[in-house]
PDB file of N, CA and C in Angstrom:
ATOM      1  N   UNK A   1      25.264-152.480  94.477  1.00  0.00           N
ATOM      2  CA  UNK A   1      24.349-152.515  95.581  1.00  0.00           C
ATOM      3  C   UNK A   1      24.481-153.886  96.227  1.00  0.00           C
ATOM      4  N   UNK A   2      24.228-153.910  97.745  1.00  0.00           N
ATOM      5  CA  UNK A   2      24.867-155.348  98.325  1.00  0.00           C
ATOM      6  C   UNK A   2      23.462-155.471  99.469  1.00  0.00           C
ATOM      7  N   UNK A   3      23.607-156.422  99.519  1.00  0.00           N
ATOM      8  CA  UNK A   3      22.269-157.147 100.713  1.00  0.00           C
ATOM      9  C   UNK A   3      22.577-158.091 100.962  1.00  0.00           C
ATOM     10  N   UNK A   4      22.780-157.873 102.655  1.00  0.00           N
ATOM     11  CA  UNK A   4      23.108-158.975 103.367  1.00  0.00           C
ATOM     12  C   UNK A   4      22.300-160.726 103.307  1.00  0.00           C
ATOM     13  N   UNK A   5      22.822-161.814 103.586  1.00  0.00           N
ATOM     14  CA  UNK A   5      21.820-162.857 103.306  1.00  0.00           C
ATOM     15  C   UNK A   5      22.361-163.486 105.040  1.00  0.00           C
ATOM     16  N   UNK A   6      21.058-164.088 105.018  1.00  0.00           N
ATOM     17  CA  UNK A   6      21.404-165.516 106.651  1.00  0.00           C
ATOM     18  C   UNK A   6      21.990-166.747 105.781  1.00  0.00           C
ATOM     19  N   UNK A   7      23.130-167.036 107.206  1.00  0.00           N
ATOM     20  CA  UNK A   7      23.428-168.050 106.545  1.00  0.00           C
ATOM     21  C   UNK A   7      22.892-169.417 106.919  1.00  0.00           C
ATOM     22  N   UNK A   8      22.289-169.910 106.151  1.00  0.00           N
ATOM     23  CA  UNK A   8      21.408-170.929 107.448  1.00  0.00           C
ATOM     24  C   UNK A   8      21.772-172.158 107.689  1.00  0.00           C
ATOM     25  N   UNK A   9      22.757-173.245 106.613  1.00  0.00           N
ATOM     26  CA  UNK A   9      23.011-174.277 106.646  1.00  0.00           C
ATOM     27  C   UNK A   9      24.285-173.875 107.638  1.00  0.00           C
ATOM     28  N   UNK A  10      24.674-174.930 108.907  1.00  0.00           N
ATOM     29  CA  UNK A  10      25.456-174.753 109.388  1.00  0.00           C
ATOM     30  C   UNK A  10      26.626-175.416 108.932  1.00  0.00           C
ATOM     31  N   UNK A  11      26.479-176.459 108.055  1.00  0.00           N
ATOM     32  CA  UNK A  11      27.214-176.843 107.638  1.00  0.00           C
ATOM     33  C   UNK A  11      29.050-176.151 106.756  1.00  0.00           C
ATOM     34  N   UNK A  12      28.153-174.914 106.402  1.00  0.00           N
ATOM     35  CA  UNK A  12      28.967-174.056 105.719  1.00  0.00           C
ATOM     36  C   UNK A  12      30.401-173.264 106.651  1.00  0.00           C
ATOM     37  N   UNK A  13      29.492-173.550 107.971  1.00  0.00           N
ATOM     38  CA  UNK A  13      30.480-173.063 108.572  1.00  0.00           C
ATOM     39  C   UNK A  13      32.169-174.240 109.005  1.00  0.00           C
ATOM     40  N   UNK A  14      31.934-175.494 108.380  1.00  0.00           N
ATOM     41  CA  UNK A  14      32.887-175.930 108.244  1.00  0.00           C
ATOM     42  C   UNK A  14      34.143-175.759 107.612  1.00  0.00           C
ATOM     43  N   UNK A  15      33.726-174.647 106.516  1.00  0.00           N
ATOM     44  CA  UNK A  15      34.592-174.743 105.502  1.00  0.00           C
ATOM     45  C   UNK A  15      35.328-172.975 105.789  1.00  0.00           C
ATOM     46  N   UNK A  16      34.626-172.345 106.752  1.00  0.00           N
ATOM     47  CA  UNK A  16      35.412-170.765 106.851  1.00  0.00           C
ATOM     48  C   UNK A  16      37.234-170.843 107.177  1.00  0.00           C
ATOM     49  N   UNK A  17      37.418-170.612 106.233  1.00  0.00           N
ATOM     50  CA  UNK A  17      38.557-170.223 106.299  1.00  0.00           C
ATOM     51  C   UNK A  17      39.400-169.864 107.533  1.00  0.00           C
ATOM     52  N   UNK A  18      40.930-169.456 108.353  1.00  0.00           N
ATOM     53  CA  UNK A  18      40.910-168.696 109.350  1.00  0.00           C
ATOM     54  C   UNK A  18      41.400-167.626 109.207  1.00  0.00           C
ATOM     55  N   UNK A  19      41.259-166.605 110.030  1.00  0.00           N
ATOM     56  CA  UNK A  19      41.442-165.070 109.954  1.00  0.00           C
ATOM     57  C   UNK A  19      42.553-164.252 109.400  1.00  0.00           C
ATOM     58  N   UNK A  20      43.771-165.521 109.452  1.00  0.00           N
ATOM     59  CA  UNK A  20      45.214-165.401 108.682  1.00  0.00           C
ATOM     60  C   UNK A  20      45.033-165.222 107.003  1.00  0.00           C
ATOM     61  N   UNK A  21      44.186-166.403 106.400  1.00  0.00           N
ATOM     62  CA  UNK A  21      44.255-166.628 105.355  1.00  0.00           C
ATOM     63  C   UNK A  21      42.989-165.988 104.499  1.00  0.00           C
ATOM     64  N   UNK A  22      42.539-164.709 104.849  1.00  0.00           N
ATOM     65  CA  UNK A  22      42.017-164.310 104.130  1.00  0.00           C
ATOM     66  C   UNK A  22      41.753-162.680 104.444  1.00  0.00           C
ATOM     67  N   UNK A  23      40.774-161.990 102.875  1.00  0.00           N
ATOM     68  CA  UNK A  23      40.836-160.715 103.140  1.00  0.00           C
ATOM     69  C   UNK A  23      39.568-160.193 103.874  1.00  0.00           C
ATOM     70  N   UNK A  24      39.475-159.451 104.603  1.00  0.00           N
ATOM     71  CA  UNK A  24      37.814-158.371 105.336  1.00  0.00           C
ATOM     72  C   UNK A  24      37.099-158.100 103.833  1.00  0.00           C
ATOM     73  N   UNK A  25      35.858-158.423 103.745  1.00  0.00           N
ATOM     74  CA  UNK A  25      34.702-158.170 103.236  1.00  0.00           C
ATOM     75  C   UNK A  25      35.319-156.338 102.556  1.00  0.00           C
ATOM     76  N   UNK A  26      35.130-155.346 103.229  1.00  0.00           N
ATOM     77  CA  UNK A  26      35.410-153.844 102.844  1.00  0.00           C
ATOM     78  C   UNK A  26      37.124-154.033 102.250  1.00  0.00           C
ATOM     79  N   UNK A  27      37.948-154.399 102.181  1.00  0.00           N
ATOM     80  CA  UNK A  27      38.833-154.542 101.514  1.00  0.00           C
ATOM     81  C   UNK A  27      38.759-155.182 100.558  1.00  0.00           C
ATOM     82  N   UNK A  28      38.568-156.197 100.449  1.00  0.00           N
ATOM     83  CA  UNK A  28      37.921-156.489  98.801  1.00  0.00           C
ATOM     84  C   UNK A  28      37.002-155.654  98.071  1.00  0.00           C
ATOM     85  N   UNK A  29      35.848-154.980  98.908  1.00  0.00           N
ATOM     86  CA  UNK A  29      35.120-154.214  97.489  1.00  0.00           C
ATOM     87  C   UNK A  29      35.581-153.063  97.676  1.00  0.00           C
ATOM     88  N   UNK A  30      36.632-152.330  98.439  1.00  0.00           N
ATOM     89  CA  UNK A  30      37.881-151.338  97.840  1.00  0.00           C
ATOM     90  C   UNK A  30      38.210-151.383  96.736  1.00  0.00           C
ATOM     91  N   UNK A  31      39.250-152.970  97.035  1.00  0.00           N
ATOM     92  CA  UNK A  31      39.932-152.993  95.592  1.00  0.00           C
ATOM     93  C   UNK A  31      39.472-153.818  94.695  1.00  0.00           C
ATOM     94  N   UNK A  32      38.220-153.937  94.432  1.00  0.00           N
ATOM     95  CA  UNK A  32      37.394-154.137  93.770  1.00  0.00           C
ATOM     96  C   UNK A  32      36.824-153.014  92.464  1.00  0.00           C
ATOM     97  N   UNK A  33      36.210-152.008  93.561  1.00  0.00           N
ATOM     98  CA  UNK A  33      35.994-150.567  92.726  1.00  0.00           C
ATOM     99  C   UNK A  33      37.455-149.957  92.091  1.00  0.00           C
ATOM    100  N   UNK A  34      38.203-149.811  92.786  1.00  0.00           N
ATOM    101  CA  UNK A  34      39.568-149.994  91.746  1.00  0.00           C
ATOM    102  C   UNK A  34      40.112-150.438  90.920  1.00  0.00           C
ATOM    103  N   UNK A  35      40.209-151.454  90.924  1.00  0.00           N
ATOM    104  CA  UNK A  35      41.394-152.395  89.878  1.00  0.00           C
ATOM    105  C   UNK A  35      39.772-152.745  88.573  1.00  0.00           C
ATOM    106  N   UNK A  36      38.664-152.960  89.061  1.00  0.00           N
ATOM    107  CA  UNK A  36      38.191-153.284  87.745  1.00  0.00           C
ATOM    108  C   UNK A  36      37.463-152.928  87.085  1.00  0.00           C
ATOM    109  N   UNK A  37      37.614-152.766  85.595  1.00  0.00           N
ATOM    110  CA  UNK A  37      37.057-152.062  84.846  1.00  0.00           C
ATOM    111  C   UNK A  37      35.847-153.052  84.512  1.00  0.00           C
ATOM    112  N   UNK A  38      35.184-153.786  84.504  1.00  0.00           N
ATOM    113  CA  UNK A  38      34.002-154.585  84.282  1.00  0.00           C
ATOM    114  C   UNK A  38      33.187-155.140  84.513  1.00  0.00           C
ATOM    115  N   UNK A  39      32.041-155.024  85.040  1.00  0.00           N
ATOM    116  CA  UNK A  39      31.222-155.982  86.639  1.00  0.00           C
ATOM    117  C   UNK A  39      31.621-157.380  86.423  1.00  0.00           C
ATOM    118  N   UNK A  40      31.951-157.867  85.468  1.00  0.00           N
ATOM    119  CA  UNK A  40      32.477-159.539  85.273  1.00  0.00           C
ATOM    120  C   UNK A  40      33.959-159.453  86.598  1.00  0.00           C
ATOM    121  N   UNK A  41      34.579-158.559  85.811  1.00  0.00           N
ATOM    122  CA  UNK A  41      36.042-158.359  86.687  1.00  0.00           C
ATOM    123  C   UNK A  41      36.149-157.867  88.455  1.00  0.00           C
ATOM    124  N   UNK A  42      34.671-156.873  88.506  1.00  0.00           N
ATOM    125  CA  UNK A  42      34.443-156.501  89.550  1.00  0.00           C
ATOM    126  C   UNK A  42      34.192-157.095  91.269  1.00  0.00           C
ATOM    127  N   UNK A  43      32.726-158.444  90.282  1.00  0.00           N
ATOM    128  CA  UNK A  43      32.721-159.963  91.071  1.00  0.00           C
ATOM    129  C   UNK A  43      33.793-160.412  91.229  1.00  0.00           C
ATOM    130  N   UNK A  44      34.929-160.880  90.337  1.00  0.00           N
ATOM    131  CA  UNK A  44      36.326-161.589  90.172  1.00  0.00           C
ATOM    132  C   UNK A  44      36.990-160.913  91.771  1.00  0.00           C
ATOM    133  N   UNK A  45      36.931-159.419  91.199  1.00  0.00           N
ATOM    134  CA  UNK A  45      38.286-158.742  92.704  1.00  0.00           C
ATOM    135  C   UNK A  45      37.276-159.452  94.266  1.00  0.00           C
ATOM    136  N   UNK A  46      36.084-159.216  94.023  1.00  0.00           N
ATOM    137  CA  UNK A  46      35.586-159.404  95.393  1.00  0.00           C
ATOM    138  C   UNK A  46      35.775-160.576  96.234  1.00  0.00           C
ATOM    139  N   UNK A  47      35.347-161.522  94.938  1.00  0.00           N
ATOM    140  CA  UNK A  47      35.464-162.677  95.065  1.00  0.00           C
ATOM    141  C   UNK A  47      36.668-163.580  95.933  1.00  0.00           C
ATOM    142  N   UNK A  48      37.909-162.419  95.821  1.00  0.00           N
ATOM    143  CA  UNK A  48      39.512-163.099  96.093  1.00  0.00           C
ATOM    144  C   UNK A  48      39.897-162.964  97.358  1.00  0.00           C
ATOM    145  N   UNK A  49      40.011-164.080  98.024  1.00  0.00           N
ATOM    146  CA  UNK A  49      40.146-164.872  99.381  1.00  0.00           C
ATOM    147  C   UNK A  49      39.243-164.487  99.993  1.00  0.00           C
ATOM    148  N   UNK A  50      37.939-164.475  99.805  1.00  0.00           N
ATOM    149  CA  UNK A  50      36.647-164.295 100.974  1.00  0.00           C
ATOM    150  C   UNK A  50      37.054-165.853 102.204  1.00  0.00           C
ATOM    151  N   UNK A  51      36.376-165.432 103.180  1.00  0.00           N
ATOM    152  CA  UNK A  51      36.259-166.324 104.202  1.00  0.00           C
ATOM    153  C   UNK A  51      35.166-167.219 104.196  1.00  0.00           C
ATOM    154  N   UNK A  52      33.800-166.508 103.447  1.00  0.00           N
ATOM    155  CA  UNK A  52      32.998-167.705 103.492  1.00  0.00           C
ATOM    156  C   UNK A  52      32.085-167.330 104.804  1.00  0.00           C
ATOM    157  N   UNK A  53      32.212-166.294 105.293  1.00  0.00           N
ATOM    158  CA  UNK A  53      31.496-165.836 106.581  1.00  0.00           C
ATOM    159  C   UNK A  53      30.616-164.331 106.476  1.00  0.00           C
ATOM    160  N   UNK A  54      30.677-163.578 105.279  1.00  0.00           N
ATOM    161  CA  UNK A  54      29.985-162.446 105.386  1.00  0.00           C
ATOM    162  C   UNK A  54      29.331-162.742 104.265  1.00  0.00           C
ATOM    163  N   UNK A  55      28.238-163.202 103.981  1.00  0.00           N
ATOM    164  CA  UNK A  55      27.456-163.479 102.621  1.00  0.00           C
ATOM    165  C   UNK A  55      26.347-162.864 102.198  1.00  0.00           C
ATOM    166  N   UNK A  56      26.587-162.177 101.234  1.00  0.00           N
ATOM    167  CA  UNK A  56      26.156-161.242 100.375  1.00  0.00           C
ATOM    168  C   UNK A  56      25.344-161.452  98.839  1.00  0.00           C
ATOM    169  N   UNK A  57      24.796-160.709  98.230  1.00  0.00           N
ATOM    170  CA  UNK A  57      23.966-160.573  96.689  1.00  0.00           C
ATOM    171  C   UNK A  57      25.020-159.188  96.562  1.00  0.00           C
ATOM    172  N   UNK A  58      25.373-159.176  95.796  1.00  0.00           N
ATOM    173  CA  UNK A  58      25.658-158.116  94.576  1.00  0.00           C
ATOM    174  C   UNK A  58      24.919-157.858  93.697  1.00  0.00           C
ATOM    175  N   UNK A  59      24.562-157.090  92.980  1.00  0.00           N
ATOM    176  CA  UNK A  59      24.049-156.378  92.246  1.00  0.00           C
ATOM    177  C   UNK A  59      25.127-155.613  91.454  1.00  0.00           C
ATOM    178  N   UNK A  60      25.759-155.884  90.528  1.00  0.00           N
ATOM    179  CA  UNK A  60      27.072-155.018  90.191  1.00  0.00           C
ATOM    180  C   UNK A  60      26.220-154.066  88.135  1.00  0.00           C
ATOM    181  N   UNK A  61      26.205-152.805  88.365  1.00  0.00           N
ATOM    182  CA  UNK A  61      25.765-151.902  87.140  1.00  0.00           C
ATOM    183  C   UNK A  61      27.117-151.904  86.256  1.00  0.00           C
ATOM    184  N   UNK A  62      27.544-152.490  85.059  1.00  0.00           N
ATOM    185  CA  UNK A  62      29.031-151.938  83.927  1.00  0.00           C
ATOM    186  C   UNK A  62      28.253-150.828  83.579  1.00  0.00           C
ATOM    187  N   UNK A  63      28.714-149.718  83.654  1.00  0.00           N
ATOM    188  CA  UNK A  63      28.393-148.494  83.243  1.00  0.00           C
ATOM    189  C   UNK A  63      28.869-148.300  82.025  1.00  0.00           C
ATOM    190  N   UNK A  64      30.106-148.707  81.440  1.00  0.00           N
ATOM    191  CA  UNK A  64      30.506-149.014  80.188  1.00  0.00           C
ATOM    192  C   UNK A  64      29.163-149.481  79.677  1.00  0.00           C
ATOM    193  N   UNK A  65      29.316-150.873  80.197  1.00  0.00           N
ATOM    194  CA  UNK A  65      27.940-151.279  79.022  1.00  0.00           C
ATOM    195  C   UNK A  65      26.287-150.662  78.949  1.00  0.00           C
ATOM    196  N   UNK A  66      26.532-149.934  79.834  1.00  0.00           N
ATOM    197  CA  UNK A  66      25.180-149.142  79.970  1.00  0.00           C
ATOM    198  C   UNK A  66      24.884-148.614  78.824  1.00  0.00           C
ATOM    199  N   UNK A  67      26.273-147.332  79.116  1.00  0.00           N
ATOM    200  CA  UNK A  67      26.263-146.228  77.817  1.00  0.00           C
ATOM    201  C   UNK A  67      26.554-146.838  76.399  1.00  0.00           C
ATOM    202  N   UNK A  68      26.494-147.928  76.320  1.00  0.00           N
ATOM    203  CA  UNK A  68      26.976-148.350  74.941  1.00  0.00           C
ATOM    204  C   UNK A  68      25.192-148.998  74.497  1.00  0.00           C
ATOM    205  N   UNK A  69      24.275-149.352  75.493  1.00  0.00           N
ATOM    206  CA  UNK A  69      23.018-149.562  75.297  1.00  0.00           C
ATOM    207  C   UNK A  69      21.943-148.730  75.219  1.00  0.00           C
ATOM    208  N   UNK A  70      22.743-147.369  75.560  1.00  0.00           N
ATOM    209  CA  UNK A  70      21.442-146.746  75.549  1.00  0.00           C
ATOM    210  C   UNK A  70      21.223-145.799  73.931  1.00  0.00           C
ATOM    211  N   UNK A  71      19.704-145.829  73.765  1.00  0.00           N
ATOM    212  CA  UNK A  71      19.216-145.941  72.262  1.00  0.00           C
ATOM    213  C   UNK A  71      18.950-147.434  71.417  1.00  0.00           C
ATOM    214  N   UNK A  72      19.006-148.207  72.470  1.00  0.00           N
ATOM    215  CA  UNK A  72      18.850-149.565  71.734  1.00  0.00           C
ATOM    216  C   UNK A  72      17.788-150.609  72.655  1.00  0.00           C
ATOM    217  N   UNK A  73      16.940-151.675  71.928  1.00  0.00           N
ATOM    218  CA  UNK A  73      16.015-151.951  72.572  1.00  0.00           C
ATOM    219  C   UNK A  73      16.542-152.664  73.746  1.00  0.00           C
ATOM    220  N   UNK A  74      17.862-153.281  73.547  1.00  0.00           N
ATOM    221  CA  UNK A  74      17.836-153.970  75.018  1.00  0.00           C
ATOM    222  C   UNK A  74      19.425-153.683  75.663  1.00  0.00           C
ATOM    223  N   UNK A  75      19.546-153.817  76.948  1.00  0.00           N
ATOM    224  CA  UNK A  75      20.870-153.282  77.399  1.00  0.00           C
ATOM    225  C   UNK A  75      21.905-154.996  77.031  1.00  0.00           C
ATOM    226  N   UNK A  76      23.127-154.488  76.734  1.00  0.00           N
ATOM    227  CA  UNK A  76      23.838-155.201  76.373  1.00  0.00           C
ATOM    228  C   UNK A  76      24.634-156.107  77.446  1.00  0.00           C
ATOM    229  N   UNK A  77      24.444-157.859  77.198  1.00  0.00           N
ATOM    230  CA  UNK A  77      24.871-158.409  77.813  1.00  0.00           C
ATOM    231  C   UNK A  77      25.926-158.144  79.132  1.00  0.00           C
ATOM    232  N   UNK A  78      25.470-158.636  80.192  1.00  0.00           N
ATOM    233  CA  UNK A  78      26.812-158.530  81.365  1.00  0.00           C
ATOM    234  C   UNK A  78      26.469-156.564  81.867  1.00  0.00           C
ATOM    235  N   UNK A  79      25.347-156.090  81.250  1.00  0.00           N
ATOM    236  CA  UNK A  79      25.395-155.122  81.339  1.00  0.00           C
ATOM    237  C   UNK A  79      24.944-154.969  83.383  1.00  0.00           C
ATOM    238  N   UNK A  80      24.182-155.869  83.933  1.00  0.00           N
ATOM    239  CA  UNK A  80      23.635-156.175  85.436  1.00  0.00           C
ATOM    240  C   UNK A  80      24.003-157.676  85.484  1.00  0.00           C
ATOM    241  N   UNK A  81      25.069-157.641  87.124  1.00  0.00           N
ATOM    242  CA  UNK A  81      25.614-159.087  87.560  1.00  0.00           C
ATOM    243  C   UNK A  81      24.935-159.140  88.536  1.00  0.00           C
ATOM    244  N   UNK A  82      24.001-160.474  88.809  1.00  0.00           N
ATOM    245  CA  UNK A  82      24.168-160.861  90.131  1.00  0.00           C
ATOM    246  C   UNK A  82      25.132-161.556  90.798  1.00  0.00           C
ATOM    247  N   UNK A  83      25.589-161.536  92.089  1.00  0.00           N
ATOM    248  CA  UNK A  83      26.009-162.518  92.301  1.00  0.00           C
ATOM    249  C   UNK A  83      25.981-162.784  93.907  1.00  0.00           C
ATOM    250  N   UNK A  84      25.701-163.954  94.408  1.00  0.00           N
ATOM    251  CA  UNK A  84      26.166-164.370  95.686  1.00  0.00           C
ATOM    252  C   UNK A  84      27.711-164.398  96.086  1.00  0.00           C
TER     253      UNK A  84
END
């Protein structure tokens, strides 16, 4: 699950990347949901060559680790990522 954020320091916008050297926001969490098997790994794909201009919260569910928690009092580590 993703939610947009403002970006408010303008400062940040010093550092955006240019349009050559990096990937679109929806192409990364393509191959994101693809290539990884782990919300640790999942953040990792998204993460690779952002621009620094579409800024986001993730919310990433390991469904692996879900089903391996359920029947037990607490869900197992890394089981919910946040991340900016």
């Amino acid at each position: 699950m993703e939610t947009t954020l403002e970006l408010i320091d303008e400062n940040s916008f010093l550092d955006v990347l240019p349009a050559s050297d990096y990937i679109p926001d929806h192409y990364r969490v393509i191959t994101a949901n693809r290539l990884a098997f782990h919300s640790h790994d999942w953040i990792e794909w998204l993460a690779f060559i952002n621009s620094g201009t579409y800024c986001s919260e993730w919310m990433v569910i390991d469904l692996h680790k879900f089903k391996e928690s359920v029947g037990k009092p607490k869900l197992a580590k890394g089981t919910l990522i946040v991340s900016e």
